[in-house]
PDB file of N, CA and C in Angstrom:
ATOM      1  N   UNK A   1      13.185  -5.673  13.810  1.00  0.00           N
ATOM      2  CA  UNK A   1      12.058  -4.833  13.436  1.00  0.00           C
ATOM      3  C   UNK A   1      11.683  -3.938  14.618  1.00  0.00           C
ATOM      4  N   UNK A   2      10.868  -2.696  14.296  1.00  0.00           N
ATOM      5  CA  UNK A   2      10.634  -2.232  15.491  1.00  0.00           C
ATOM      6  C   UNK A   2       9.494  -2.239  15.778  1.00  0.00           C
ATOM      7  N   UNK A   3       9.128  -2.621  17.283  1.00  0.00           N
ATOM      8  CA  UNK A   3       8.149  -3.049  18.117  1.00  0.00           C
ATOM      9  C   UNK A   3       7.062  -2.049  17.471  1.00  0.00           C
ATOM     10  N   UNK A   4       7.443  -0.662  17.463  1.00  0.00           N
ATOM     11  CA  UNK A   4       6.184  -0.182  16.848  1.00  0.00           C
ATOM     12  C   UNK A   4       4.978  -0.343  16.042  1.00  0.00           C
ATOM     13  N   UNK A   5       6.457  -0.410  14.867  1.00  0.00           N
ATOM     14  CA  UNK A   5       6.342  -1.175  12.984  1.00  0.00           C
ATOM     15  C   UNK A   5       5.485  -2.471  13.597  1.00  0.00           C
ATOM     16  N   UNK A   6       6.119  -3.206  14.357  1.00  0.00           N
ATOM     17  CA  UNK A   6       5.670  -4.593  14.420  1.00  0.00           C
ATOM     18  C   UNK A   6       4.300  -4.805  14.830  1.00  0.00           C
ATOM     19  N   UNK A   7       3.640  -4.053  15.751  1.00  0.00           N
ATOM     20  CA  UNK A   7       2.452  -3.784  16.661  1.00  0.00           C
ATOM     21  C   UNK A   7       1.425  -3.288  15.227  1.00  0.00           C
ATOM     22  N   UNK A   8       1.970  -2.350  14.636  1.00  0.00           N
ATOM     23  CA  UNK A   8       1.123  -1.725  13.361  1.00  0.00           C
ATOM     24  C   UNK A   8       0.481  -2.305  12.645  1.00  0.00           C
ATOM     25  N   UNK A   9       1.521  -3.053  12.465  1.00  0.00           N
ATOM     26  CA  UNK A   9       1.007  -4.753  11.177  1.00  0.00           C
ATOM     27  C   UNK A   9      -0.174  -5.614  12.363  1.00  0.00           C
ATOM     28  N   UNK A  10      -0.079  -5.347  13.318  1.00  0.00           N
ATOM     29  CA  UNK A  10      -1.307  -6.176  13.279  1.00  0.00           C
ATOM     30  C   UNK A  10      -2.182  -5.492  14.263  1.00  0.00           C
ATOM     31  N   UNK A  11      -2.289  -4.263  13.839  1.00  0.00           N
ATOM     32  CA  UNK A  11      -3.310  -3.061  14.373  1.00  0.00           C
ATOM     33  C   UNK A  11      -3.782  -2.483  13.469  1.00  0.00           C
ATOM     34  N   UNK A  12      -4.561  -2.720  12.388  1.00  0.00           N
ATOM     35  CA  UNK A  12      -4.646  -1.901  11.177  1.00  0.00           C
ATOM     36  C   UNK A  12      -5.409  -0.142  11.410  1.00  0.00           C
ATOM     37  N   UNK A  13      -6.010  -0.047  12.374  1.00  0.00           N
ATOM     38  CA  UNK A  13      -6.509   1.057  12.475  1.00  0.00           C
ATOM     39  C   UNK A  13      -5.822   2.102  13.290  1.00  0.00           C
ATOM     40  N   UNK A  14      -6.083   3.042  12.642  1.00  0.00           N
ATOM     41  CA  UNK A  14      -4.874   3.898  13.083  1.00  0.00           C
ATOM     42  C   UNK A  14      -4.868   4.626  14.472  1.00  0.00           C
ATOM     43  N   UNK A  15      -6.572   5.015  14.623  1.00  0.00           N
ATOM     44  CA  UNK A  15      -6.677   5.088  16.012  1.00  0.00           C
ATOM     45  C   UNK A  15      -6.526   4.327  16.878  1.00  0.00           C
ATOM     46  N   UNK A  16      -6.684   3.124  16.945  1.00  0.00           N
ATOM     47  CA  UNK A  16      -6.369   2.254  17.539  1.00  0.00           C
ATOM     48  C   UNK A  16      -4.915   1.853  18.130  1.00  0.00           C
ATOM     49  N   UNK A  17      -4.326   1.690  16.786  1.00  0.00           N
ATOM     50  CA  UNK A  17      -3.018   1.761  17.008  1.00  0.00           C
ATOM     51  C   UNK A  17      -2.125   2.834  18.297  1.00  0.00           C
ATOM     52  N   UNK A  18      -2.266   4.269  17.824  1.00  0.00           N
ATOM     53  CA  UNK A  18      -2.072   5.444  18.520  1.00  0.00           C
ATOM     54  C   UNK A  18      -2.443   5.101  20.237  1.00  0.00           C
ATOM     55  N   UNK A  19      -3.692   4.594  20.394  1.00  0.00           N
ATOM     56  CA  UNK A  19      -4.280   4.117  21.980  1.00  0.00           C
ATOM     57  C   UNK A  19      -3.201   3.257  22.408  1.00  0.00           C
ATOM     58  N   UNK A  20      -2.669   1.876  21.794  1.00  0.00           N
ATOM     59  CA  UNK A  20      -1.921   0.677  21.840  1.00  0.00           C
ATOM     60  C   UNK A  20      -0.869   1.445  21.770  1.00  0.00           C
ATOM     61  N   UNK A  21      -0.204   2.131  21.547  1.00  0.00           N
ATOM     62  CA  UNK A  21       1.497   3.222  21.601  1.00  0.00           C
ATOM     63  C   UNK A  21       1.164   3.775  22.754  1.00  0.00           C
ATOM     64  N   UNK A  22       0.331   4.228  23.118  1.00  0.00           N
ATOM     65  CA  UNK A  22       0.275   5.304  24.276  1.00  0.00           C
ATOM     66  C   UNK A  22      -0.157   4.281  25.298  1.00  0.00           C
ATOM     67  N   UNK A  23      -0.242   3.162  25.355  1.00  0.00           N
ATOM     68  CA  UNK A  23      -1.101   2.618  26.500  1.00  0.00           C
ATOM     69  C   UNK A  23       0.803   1.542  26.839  1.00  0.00           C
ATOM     70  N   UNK A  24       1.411   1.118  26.143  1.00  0.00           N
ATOM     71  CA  UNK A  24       2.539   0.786  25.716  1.00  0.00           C
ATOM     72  C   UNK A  24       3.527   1.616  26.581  1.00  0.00           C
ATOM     73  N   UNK A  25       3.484   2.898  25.927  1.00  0.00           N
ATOM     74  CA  UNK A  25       4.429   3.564  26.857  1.00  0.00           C
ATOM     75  C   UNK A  25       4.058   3.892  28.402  1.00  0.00           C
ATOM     76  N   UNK A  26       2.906   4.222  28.556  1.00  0.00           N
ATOM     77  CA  UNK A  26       2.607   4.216  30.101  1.00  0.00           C
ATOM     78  C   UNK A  26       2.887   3.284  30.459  1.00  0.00           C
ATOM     79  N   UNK A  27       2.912   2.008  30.244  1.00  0.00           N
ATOM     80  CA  UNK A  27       2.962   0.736  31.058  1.00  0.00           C
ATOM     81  C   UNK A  27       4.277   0.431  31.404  1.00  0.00           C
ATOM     82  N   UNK A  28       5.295   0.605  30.223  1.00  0.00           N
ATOM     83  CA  UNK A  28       6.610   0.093  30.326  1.00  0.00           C
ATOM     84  C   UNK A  28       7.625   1.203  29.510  1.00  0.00           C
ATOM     85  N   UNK A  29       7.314   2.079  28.804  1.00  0.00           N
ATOM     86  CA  UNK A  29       8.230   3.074  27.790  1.00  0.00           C
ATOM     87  C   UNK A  29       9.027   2.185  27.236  1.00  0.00           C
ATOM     88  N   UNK A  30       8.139   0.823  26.677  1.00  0.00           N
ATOM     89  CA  UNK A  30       8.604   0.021  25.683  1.00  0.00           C
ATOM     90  C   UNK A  30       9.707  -0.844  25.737  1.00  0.00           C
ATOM     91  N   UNK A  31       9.624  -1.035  26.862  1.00  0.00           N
ATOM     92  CA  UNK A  31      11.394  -1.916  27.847  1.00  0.00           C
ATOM     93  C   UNK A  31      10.518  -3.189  27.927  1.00  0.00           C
ATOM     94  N   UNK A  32      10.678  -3.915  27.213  1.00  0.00           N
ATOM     95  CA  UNK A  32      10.242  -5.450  27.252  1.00  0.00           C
ATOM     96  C   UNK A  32      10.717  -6.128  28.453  1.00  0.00           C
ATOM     97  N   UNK A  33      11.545  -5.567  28.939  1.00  0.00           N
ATOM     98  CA  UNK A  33      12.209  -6.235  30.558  1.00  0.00           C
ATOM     99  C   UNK A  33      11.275  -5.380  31.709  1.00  0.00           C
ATOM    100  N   UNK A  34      10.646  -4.585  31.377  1.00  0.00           N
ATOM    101  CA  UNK A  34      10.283  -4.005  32.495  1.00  0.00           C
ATOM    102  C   UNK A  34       9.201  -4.666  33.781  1.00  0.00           C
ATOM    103  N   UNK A  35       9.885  -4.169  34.902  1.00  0.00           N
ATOM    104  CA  UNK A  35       9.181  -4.868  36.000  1.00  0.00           C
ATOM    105  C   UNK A  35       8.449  -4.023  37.101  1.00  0.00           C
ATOM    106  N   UNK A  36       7.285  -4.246  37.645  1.00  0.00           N
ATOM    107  CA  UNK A  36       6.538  -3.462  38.809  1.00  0.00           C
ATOM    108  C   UNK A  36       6.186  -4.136  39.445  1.00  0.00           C
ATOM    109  N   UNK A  37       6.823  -4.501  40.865  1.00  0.00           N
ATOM    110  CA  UNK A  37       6.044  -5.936  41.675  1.00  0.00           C
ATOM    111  C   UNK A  37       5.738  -6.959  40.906  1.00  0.00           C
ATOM    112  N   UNK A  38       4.559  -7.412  40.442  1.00  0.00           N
ATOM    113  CA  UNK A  38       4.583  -8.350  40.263  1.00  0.00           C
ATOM    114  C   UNK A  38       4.151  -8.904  38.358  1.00  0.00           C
ATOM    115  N   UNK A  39       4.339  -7.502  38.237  1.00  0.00           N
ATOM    116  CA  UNK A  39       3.756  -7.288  36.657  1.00  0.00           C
ATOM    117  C   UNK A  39       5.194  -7.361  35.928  1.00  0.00           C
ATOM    118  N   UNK A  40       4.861  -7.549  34.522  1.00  0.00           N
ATOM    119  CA  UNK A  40       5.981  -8.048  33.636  1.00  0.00           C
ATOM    120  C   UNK A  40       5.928  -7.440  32.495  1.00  0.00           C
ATOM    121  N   UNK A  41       7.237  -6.685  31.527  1.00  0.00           N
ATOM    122  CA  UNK A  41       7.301  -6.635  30.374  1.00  0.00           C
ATOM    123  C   UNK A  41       6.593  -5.361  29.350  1.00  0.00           C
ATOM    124  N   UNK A  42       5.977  -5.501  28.519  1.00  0.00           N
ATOM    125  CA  UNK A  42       5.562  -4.364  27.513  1.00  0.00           C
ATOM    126  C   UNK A  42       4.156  -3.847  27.992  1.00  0.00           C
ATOM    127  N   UNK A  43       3.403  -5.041  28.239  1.00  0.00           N
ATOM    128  CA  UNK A  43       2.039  -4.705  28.946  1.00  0.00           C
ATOM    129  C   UNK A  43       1.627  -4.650  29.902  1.00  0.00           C
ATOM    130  N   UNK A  44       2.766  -4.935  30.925  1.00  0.00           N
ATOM    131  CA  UNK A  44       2.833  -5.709  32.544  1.00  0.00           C
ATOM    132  C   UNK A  44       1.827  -6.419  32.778  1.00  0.00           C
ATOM    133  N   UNK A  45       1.915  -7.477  32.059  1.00  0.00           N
ATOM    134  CA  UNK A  45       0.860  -8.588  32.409  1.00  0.00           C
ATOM    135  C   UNK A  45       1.456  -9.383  33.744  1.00  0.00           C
ATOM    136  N   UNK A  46       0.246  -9.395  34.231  1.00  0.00           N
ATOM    137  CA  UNK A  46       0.296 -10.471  35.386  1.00  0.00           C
ATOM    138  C   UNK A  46       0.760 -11.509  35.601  1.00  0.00           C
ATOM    139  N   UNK A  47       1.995 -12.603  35.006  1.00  0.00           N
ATOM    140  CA  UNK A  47       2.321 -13.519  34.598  1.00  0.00           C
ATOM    141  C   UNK A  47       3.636 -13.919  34.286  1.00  0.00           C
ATOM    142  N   UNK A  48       4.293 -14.746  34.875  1.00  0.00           N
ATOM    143  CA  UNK A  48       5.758 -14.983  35.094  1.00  0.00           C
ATOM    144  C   UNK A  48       6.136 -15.482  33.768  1.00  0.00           C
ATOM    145  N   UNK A  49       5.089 -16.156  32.907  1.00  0.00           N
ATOM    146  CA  UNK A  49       5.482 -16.779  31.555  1.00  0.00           C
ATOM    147  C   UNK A  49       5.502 -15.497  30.881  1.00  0.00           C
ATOM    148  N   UNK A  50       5.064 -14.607  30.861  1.00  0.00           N
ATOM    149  CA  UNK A  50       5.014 -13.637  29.654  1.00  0.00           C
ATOM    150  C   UNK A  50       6.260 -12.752  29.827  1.00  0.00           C
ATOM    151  N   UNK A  51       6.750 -12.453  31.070  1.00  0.00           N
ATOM    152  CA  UNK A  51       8.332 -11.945  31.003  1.00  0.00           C
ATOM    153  C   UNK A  51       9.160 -12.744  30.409  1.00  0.00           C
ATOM    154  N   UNK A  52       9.211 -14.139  30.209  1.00  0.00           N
ATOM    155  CA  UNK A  52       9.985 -14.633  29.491  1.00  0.00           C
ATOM    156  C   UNK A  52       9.913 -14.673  27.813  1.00  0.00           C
ATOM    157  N   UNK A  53       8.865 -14.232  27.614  1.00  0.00           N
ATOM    158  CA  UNK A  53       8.549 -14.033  25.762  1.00  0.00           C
ATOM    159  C   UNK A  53       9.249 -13.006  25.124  1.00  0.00           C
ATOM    160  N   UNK A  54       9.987 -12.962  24.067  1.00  0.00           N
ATOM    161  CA  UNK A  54      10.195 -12.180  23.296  1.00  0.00           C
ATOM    162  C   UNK A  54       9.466 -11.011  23.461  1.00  0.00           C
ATOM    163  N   UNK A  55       9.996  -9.670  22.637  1.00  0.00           N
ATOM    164  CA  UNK A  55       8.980  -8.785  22.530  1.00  0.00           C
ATOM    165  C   UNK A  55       7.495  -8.841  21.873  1.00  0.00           C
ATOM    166  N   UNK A  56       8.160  -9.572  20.384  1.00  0.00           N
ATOM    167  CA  UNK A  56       7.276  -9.786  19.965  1.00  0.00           C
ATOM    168  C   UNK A  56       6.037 -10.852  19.693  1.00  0.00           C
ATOM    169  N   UNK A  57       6.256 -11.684  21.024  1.00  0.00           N
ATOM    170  CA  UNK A  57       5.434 -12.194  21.826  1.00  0.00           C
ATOM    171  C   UNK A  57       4.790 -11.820  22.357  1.00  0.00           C
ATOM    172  N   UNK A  58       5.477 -10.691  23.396  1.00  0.00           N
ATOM    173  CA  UNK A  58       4.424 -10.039  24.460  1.00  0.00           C
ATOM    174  C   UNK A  58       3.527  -8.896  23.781  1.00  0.00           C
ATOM    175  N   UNK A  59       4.050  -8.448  21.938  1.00  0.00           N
ATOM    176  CA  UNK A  59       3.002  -7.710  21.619  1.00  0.00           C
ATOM    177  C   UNK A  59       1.836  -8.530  21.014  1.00  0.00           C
ATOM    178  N   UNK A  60       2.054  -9.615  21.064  1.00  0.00           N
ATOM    179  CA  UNK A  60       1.089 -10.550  20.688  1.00  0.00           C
ATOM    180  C   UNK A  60      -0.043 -11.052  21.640  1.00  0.00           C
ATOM    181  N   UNK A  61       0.815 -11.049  23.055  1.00  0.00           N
ATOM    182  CA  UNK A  61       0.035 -12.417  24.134  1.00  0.00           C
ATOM    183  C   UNK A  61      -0.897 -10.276  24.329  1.00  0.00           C
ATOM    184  N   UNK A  62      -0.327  -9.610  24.321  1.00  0.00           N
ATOM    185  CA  UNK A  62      -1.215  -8.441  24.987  1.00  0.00           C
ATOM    186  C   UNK A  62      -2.481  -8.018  24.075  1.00  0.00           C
ATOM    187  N   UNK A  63      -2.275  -8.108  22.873  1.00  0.00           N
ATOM    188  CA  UNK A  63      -3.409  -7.683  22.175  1.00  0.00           C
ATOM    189  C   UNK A  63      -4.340  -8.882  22.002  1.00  0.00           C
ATOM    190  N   UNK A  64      -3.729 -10.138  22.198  1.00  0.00           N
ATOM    191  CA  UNK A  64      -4.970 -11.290  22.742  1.00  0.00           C
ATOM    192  C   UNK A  64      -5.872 -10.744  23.810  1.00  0.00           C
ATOM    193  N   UNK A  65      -4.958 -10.229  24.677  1.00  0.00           N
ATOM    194  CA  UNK A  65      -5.538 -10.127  26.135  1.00  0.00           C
ATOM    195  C   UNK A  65      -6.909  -8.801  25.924  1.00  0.00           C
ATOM    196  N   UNK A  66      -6.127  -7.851  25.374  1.00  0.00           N
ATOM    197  CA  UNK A  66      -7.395  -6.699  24.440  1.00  0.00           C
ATOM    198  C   UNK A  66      -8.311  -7.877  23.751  1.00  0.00           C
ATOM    199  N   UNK A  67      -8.281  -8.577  23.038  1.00  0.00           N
ATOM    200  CA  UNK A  67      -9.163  -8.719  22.362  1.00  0.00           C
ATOM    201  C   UNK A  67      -9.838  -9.267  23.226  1.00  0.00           C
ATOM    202  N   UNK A  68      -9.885 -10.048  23.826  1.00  0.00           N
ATOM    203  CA  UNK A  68     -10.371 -10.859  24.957  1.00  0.00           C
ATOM    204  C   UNK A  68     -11.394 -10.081  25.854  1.00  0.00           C
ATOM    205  N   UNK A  69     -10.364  -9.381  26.628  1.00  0.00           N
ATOM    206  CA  UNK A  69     -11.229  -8.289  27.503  1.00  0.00           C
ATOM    207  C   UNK A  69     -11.943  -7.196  27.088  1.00  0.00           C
ATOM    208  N   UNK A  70     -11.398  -6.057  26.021  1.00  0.00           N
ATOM    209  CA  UNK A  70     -11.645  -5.008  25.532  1.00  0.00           C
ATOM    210  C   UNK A  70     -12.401  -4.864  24.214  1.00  0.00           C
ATOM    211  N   UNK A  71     -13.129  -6.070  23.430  1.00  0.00           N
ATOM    212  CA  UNK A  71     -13.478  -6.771  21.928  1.00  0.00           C
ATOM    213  C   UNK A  71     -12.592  -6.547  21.457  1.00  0.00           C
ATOM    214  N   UNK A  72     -10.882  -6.084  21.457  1.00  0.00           N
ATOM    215  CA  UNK A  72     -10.053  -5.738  20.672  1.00  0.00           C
ATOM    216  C   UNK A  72     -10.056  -4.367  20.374  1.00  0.00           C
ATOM    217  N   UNK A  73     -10.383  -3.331  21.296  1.00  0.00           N
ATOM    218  CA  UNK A  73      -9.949  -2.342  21.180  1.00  0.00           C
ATOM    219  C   UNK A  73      -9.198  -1.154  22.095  1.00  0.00           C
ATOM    220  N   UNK A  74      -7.973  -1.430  21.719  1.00  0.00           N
ATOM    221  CA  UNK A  74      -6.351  -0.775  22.349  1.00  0.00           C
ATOM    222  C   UNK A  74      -6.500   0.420  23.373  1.00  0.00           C
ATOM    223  N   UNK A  75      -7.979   1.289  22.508  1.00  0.00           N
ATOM    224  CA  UNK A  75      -8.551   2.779  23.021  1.00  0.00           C
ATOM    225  C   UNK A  75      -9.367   2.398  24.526  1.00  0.00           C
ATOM    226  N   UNK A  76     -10.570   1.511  24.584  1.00  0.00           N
ATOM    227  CA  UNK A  76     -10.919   1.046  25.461  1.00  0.00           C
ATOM    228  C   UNK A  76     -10.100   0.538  26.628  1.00  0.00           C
ATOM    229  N   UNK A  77      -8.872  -0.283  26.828  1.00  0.00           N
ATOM    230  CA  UNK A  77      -7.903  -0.607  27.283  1.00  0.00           C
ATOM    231  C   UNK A  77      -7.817   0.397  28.052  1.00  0.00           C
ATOM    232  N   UNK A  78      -6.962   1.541  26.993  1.00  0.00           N
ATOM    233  CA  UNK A  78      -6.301   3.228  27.212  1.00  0.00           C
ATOM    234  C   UNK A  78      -7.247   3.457  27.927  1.00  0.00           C
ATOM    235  N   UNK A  79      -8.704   3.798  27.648  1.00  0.00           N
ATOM    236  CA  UNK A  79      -9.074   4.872  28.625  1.00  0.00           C
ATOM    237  C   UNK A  79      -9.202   4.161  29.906  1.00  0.00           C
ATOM    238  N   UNK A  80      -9.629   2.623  29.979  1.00  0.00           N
ATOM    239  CA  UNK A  80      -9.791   2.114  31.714  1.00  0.00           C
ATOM    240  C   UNK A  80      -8.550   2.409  32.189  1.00  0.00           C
ATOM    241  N   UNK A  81      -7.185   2.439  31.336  1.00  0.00           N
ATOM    242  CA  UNK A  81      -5.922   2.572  32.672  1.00  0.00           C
ATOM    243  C   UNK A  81      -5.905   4.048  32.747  1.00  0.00           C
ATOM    244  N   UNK A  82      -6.246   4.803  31.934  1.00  0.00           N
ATOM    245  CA  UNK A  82      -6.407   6.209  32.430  1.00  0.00           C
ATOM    246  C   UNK A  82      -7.422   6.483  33.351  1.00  0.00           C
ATOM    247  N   UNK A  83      -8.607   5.948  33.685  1.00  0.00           N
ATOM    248  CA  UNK A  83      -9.478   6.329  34.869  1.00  0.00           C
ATOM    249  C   UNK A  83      -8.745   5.672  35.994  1.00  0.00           C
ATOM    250  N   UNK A  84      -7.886   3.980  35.741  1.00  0.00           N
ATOM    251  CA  UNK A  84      -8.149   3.350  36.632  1.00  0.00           C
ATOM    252  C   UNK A  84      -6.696   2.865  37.231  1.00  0.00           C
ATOM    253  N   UNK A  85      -5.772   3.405  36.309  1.00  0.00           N
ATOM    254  CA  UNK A  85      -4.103   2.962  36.793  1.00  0.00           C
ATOM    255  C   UNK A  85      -4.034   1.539  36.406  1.00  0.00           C
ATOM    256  N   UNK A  86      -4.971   0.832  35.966  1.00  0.00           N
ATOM    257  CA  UNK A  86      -4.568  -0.602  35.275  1.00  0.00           C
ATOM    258  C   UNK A  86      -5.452  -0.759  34.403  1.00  0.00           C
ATOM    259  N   UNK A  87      -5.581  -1.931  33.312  1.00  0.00           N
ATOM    260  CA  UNK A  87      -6.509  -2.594  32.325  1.00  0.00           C
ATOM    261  C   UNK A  87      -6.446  -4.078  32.486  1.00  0.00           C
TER     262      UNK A  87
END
């Protein structure tokens, strides 16, 4: 399936979604392997377990992490790494 498609289904809003694609590609341009020092994967989370997850794991463990931090919203996320170079 594609990570996109896959992210969609459990982003129902569309703006939202669009923030979560664009916040996605800044982080990694969607390379589930991707690495920066010490960050990992689709969202570069902080965390040696989450490079080892599937993709569609790590689009999972990341929008926990939104919901968590951001009430679940992808846009909020987007704009702190746009002021701030991280979320």
């Amino acid at each position: 399936m594609n990570l996109k498609l896959y992210a969609h289904n459990h982003i129902k809003d569309w703006d939202q979604f669009i923030c979560f694609v664009d916040l996605i590609e800044a982080e990694s341009r969607w390379n589930y392997k991707a690495k920066n020092g010490s960050h990992y994967g689709l969202g570069q989370m902080k965390s040696t377990w989450y490079k080892h997850l599937t993709p569609r794991q790590q689009i999972k463990a990341h929008l926990r992490y939104i919901d968590h931090r951001y009430d679940g919203k992808p846009c909020k996320a987007y704009k702190h790494w746009a002021k701030y170079g991280w979320h």
